[in-house]
Protein backbone atom coordinates (compact mmCIF):
# COMPACT_ATOMS: atom_id res chain seq x y z
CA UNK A 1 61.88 74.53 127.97
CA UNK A 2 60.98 71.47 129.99
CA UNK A 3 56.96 71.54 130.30
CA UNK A 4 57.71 70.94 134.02
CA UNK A 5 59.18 73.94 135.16
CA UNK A 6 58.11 75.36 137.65
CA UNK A 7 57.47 79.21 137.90
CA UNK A 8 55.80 79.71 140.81
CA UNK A 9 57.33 82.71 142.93
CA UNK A 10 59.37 83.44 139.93
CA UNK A 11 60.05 87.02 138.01
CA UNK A 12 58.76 86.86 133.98
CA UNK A 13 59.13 89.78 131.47
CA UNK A 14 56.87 89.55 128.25
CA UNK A 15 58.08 91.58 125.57
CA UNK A 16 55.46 92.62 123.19
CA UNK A 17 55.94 96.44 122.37
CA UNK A 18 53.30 96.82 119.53
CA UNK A 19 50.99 97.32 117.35
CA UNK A 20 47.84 97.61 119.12
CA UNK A 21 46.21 94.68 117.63
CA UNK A 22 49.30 92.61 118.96
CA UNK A 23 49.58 93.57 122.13
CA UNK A 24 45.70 92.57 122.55
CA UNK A 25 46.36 89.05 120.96
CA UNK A 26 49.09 88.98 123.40
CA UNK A 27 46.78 89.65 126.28
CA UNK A 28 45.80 85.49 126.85
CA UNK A 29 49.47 84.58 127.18
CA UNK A 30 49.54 86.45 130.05
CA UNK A 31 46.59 84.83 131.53
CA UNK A 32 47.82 81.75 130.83
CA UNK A 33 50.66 82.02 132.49
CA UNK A 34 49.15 83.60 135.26
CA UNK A 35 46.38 80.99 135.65
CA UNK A 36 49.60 78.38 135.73
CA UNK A 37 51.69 80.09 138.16
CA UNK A 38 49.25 82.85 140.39
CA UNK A 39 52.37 83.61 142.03
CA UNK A 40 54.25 84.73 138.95
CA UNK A 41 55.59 88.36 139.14
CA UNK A 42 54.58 88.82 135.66
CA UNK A 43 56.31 92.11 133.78
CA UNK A 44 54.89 93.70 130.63
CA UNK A 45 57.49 95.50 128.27
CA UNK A 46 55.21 97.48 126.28
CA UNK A 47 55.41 100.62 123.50
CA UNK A 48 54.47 103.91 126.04
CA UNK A 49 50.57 104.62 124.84
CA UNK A 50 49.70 101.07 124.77
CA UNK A 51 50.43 100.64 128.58
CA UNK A 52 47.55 102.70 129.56
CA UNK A 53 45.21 99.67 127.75
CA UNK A 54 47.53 96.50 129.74
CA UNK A 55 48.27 98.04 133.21
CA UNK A 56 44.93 97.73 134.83
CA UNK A 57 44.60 94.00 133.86
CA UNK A 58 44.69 92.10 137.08
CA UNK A 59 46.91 89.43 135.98
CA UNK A 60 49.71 91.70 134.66
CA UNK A 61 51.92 92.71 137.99
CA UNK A 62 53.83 95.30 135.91
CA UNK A 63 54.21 97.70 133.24
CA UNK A 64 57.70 98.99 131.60
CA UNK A 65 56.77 101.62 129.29
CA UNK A 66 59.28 101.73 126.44
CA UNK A 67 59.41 104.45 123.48
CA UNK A 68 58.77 102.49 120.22
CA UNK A 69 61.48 105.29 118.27
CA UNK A 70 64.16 104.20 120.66
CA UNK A 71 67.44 101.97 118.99
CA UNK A 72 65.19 101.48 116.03
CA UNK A 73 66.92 98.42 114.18
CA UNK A 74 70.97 97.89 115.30
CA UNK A 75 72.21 101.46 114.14
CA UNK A 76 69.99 102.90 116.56
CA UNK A 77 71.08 100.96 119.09
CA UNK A 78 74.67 101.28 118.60
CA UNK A 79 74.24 105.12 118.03
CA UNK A 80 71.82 105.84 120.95
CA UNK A 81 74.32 103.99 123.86
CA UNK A 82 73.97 106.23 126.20
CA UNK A 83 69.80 105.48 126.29
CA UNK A 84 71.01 101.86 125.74
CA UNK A 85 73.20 101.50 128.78
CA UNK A 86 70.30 103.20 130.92
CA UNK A 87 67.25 101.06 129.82
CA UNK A 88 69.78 98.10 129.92
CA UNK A 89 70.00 98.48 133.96
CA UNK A 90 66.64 99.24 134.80
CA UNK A 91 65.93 95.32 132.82
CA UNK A 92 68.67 93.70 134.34
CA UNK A 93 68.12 95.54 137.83
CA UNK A 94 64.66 94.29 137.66
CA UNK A 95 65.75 90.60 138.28
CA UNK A 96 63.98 88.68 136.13
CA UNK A 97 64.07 85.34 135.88
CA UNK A 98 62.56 84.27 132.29
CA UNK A 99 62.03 86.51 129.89
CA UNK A 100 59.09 85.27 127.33
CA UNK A 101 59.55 87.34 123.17
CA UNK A 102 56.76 87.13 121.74
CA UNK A 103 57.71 90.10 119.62
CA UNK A 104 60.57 88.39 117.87
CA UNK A 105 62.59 90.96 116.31
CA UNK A 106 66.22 92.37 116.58
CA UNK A 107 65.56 94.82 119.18
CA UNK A 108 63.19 92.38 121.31
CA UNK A 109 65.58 89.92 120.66
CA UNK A 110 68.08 92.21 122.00
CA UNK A 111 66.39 93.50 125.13
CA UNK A 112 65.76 89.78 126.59
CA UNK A 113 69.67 89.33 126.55
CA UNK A 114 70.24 92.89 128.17
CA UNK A 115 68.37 91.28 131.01
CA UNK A 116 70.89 88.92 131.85
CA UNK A 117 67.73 86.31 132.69
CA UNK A 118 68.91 82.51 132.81
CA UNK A 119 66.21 81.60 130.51
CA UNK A 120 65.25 83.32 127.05
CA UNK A 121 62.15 82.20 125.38
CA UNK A 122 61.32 82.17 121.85
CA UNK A 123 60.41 81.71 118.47
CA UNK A 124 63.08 79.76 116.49
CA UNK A 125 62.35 81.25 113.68
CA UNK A 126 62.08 85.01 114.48
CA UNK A 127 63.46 87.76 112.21
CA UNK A 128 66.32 89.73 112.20
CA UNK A 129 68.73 87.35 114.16
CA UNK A 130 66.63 87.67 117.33
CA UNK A 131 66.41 84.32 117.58
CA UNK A 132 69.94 84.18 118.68
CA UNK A 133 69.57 86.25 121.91
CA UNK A 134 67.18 83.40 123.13
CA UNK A 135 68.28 80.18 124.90
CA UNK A 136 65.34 78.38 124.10
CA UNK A 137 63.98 78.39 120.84
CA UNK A 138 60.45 76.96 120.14
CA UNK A 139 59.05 75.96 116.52
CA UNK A 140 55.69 77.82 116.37
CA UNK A 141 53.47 76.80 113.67
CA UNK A 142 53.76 77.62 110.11
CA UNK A 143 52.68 80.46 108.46
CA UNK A 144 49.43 81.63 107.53
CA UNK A 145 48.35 81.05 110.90
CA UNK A 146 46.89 83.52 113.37
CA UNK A 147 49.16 85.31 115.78
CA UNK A 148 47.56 84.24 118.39
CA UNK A 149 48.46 80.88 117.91
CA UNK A 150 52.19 81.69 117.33
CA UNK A 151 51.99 82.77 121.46
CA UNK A 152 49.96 80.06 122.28
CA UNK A 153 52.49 77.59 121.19
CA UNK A 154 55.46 79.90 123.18
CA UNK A 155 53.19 79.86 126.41
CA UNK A 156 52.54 76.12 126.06
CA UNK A 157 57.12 75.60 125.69
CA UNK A 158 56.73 77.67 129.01
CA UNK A 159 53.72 74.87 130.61
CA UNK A 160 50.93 77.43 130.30
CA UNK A 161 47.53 75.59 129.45
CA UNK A 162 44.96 77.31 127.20
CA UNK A 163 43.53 80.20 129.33
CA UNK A 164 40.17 80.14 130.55
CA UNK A 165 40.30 84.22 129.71
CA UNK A 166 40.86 86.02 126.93
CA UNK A 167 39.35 89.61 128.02
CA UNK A 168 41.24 93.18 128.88
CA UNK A 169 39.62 92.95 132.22
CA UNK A 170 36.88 95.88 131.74
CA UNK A 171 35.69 96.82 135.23
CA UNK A 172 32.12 97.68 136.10
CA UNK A 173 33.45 101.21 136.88
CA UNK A 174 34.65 101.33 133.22
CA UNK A 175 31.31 100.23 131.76
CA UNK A 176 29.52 103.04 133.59
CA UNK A 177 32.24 105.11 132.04
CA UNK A 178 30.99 104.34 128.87
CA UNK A 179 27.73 104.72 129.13
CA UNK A 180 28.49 108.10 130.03
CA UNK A 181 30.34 108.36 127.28
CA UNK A 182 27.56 107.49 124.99
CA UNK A 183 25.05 109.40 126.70
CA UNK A 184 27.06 112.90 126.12
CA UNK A 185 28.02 111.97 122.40
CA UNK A 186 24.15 111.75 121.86
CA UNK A 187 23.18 107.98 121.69
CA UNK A 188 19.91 107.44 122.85
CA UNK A 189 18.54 104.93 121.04
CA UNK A 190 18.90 101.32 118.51
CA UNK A 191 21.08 98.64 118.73
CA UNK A 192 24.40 100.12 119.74
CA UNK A 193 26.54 99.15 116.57
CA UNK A 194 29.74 100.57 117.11
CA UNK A 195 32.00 101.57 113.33
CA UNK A 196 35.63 101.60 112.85
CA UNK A 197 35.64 102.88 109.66
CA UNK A 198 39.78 103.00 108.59
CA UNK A 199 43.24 101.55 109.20
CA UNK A 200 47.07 102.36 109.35
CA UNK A 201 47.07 101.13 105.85
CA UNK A 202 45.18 102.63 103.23
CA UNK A 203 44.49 99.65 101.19
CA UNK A 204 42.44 98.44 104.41
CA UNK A 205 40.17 100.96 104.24
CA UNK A 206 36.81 100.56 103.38
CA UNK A 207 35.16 103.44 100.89
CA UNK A 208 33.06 106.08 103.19
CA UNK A 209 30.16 105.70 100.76
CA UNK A 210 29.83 102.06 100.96
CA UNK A 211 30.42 102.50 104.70
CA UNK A 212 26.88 104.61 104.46
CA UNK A 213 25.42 102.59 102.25
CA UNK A 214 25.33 99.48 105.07
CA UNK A 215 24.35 102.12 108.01
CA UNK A 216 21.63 102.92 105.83
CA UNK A 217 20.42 99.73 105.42
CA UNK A 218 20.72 98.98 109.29
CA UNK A 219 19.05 101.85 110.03
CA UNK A 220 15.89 100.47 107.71
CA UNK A 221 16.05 96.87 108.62
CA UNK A 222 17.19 96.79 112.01
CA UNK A 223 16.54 100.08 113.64
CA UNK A 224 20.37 101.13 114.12
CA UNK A 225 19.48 104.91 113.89
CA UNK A 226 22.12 105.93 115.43
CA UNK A 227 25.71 103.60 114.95
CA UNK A 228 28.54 104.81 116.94
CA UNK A 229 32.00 105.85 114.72
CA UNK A 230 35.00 104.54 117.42
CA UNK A 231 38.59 105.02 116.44
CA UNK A 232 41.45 107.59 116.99
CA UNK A 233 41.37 111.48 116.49
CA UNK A 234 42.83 109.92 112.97
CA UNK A 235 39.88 109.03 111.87
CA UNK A 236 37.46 111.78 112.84
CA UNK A 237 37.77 113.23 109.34
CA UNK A 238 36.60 109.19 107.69
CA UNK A 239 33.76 109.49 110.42
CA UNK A 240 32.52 113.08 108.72
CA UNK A 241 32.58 111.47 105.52
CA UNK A 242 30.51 108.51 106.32
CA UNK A 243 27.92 110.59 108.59
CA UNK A 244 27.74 113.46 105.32
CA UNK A 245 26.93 110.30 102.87
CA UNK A 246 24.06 108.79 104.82
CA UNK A 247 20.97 109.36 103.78
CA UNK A 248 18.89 107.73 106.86
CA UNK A 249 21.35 106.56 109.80
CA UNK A 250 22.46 109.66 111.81
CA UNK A 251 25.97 108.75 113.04
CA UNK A 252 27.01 109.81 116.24
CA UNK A 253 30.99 110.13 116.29
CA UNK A 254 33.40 109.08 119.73
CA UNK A 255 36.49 109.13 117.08
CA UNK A 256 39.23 110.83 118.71
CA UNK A 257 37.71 111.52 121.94
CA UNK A 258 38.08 107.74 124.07
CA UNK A 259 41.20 106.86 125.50
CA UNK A 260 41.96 102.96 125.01
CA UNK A 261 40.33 101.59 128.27
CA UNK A 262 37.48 103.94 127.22
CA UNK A 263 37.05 102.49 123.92
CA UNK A 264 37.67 98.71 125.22
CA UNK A 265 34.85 99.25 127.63
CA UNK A 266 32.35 101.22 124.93
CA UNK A 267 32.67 97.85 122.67
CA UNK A 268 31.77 96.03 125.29
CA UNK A 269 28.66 97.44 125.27
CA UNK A 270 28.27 96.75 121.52
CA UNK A 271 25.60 94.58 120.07
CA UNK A 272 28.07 94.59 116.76
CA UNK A 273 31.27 96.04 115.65
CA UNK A 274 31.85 96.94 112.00
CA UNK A 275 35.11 97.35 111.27
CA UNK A 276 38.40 97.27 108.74
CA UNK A 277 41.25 95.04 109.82
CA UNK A 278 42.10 97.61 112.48
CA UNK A 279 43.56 97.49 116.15
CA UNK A 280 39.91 98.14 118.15
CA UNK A 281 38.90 95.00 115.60
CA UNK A 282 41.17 92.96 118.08
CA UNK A 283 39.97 94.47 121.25
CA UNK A 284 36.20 94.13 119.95
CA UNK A 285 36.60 90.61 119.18
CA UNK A 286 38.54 90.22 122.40
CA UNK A 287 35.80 91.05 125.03
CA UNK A 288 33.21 88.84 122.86
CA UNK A 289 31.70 91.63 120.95
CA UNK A 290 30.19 90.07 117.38
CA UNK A 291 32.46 91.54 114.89
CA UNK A 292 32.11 91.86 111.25
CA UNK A 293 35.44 92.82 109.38
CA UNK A 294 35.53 93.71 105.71
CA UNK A 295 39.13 92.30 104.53
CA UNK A 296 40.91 93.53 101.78
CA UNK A 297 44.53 92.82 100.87
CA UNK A 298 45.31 91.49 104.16
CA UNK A 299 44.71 87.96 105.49
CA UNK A 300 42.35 87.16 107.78
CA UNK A 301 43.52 83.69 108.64
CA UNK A 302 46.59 85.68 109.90
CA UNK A 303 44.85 89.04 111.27
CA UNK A 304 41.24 88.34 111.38
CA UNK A 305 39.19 89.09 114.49
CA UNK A 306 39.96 85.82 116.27
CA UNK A 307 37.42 83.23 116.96
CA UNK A 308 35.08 85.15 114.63
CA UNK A 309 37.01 84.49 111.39
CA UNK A 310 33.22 83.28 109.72
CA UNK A 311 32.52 87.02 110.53
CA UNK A 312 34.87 88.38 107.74
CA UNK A 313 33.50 89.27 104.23
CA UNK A 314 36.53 89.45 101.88
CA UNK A 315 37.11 91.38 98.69
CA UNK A 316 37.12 90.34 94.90
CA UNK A 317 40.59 90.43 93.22
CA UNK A 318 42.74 88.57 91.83
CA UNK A 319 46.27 89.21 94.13
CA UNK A 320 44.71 89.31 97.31
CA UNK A 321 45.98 88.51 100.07
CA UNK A 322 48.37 90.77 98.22
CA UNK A 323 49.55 92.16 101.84
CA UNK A 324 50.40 95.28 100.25
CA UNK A 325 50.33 98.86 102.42
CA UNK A 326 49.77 100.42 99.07
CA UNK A 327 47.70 98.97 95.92
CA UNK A 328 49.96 97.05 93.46
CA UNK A 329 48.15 98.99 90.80
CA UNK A 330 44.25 97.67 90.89
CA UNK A 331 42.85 101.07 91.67
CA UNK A 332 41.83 99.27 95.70
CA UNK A 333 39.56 96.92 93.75
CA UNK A 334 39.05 94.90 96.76
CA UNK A 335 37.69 96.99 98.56
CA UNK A 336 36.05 99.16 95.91
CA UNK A 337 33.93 96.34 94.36
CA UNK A 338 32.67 94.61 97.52
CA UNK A 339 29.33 95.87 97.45
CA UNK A 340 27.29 97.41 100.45
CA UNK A 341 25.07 94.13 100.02
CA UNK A 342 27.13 91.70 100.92
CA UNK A 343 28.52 93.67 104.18
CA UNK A 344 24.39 94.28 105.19
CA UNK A 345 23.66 90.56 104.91
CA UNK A 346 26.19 89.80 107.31
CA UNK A 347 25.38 92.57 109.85
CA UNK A 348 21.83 91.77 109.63
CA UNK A 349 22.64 88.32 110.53
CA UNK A 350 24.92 88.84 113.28
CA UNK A 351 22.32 91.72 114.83
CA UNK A 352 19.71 88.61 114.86
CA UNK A 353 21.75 86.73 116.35
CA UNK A 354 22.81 88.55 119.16
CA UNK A 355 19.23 89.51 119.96
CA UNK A 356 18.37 86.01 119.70
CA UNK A 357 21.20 84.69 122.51
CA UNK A 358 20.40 88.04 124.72
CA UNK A 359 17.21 86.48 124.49
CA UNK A 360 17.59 83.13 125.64
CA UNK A 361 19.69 84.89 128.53
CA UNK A 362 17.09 86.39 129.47
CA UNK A 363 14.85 83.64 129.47
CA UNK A 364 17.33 81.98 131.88
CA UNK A 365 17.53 83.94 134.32
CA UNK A 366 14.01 85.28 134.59
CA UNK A 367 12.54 81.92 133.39
């Protein structure tokens, strides 16, 4: 795409359907190109569940929910026509003009063709054929890079500059929200350190009695007395395991009971999130929040928190990044042996810090 084109006025669908970590690195492309173009109609194709976290920010015009188990690969599709033939007219009724992939898979690939838009954006090397729906294909850099950077380099094709933000667009409503939120689980005191403690994949997951074993420590050191467990009604059981294992930190627990605009805004408030390579890593490290991330077999240079890629203290072993969903038979060394220590160093560290810059904020505006 010529970097001179002009999309003012015009109609845009991003596709990014999922995961949740994703969708929230996909979050600056849209205010890139909104900061470009403020007249953009700018459309969000987006797994149903997720929308609820993109529709209220201001520079996204439009949601279209889709259902992630939909034409699942090209059997799907073929078999489920019907559904096909439907969804197909409400993209190509829609108009659009450009249609931006950022997903870059067969059935992304796939839907920006079924909108009959007269230009198709992306990556020239995306997987399963997608790449030959598009009608301009853009070389993104080469792997291990961040994704982020991947949609950087397909807004830039489009003319979008760097954005100047990053955030999901928490609104002071929402922050009062959380403090509610807060108040009613039974924090009332400390730093608010906020604790993801698992992950889709259970070689991500940090031990519940390490897990302790830091909250402990930050409880002692740095008066954290009561840390915050965050994450989906998935993890409520991990949560019970880490509060039953500390000995001096008394855990209060919002798993399973925030939506994801609830949970954006609640990290928001944080002075620190802990965390495994998870999705509310992503949206922590999105609205600024300090965020330490113990890394396993995954690779941070590819799904770290972004920006804050010094924050992540990695495992020991000898395969990693192994990228495996399951351990390739080391009994989840990585995450096994990286000691409690190493994780409270790091914490410690990034709690001084913060205090240090609210601080000097402080200082400047009272000064």
């Amino acid at each position: 795409m010529e970097a001179d084109i002009d999309l003012a006025g015009k109609r845009l669908l991003l596709i990014k359907p999922s995961s949740l970590g994703d969708v929230v690195h996909a979050v600056p492309t849209a205010w890139a190109l909104k900061q470009r173009w403020p007249t953009l109609h700018l459309s969000w194709l987006v797994n149903r569940g997720l929308d609820a976290l993109i529709k209220p920010i201001s520079c996204i015009d439009d949601v279209i929910p889709f259902d992630r188990n939909r034409f699942r690969g090209l059997g799907a599709a073929l078999s489920g026509r019907g559904e096909l033939r439907s969804f197909s007219r409400t993209l190509r009724d829609a108009k659009f003009d450009v249609v931006l992939d950022l997903q870059g898979l067969f059935r992304s690939g796939l839907f920006s063709w079924l909108t009959r838009a007269p230009l198709r954006v992306g990556d020239r090397d995306a997987r399963e054929g997608a790449w030959l729906f598009y009608n301009r294909r853009v070389i993104t850099p080469a792997q291990p890079v961040h994704a982020r950077e991947r949609y950087a380099a397909l807004a830039a094709a489009c003319g979008a500059d760097r954005p100047t933000r990053e955030d999901l667009d928490v609104r002071d409503t929402e922050l009062t929200a959380a403090d509610n939120l807060l108040r009613e689980a039974g924090f009332s005191q400390g730093p608010l350190v906020t604790v993801c403690p698992g992950a889709r994949w259970e070689t991500k997951v940090y031990p519940a009695a390490h897990f302790a074993g830091v909250l402990d420590e930050l409880a002692a050191q740095a008066g954290v007395e009561q840390p915050v467990l965050v994450g989906g009604p998935d993890l409520e059981q991990a949560g019970r395991e880490i509060a039953q294992a500390c000995k001096r930190a008394r855990p209060v627990s919002l798993a399973g009971k925030t939506g994801l605009r609830e949970l954006t805004a609640v990290l928001s408030r944080a002075a620190l999130m802990l965390t495994c390579d998870s999705g509310p890593m992503h949206i922590a490290a999105a609205q600024g929040t300090p965020t330490l991330a113990v890394f396993g077999p995954t690779d941070p240079r590819r799904t770290g928190p972004f920006g804050q890629l010094a924050n992540v203290v990695k495992g020991e072993c000898e395969l990693m990044p192994c990228l495996k969903r399951r351990c390739p038979g080391m009994g989840l060394r990585c995450m096994r042996d990286l000691a409690p220590r190493s994780v409270t160093e790091k914490a410690l560290a990034l709690l001084r810090q913060t205090a240090d810059n609210r601080g000097q904020e402080h200082n400047a505006i009272h000064g």
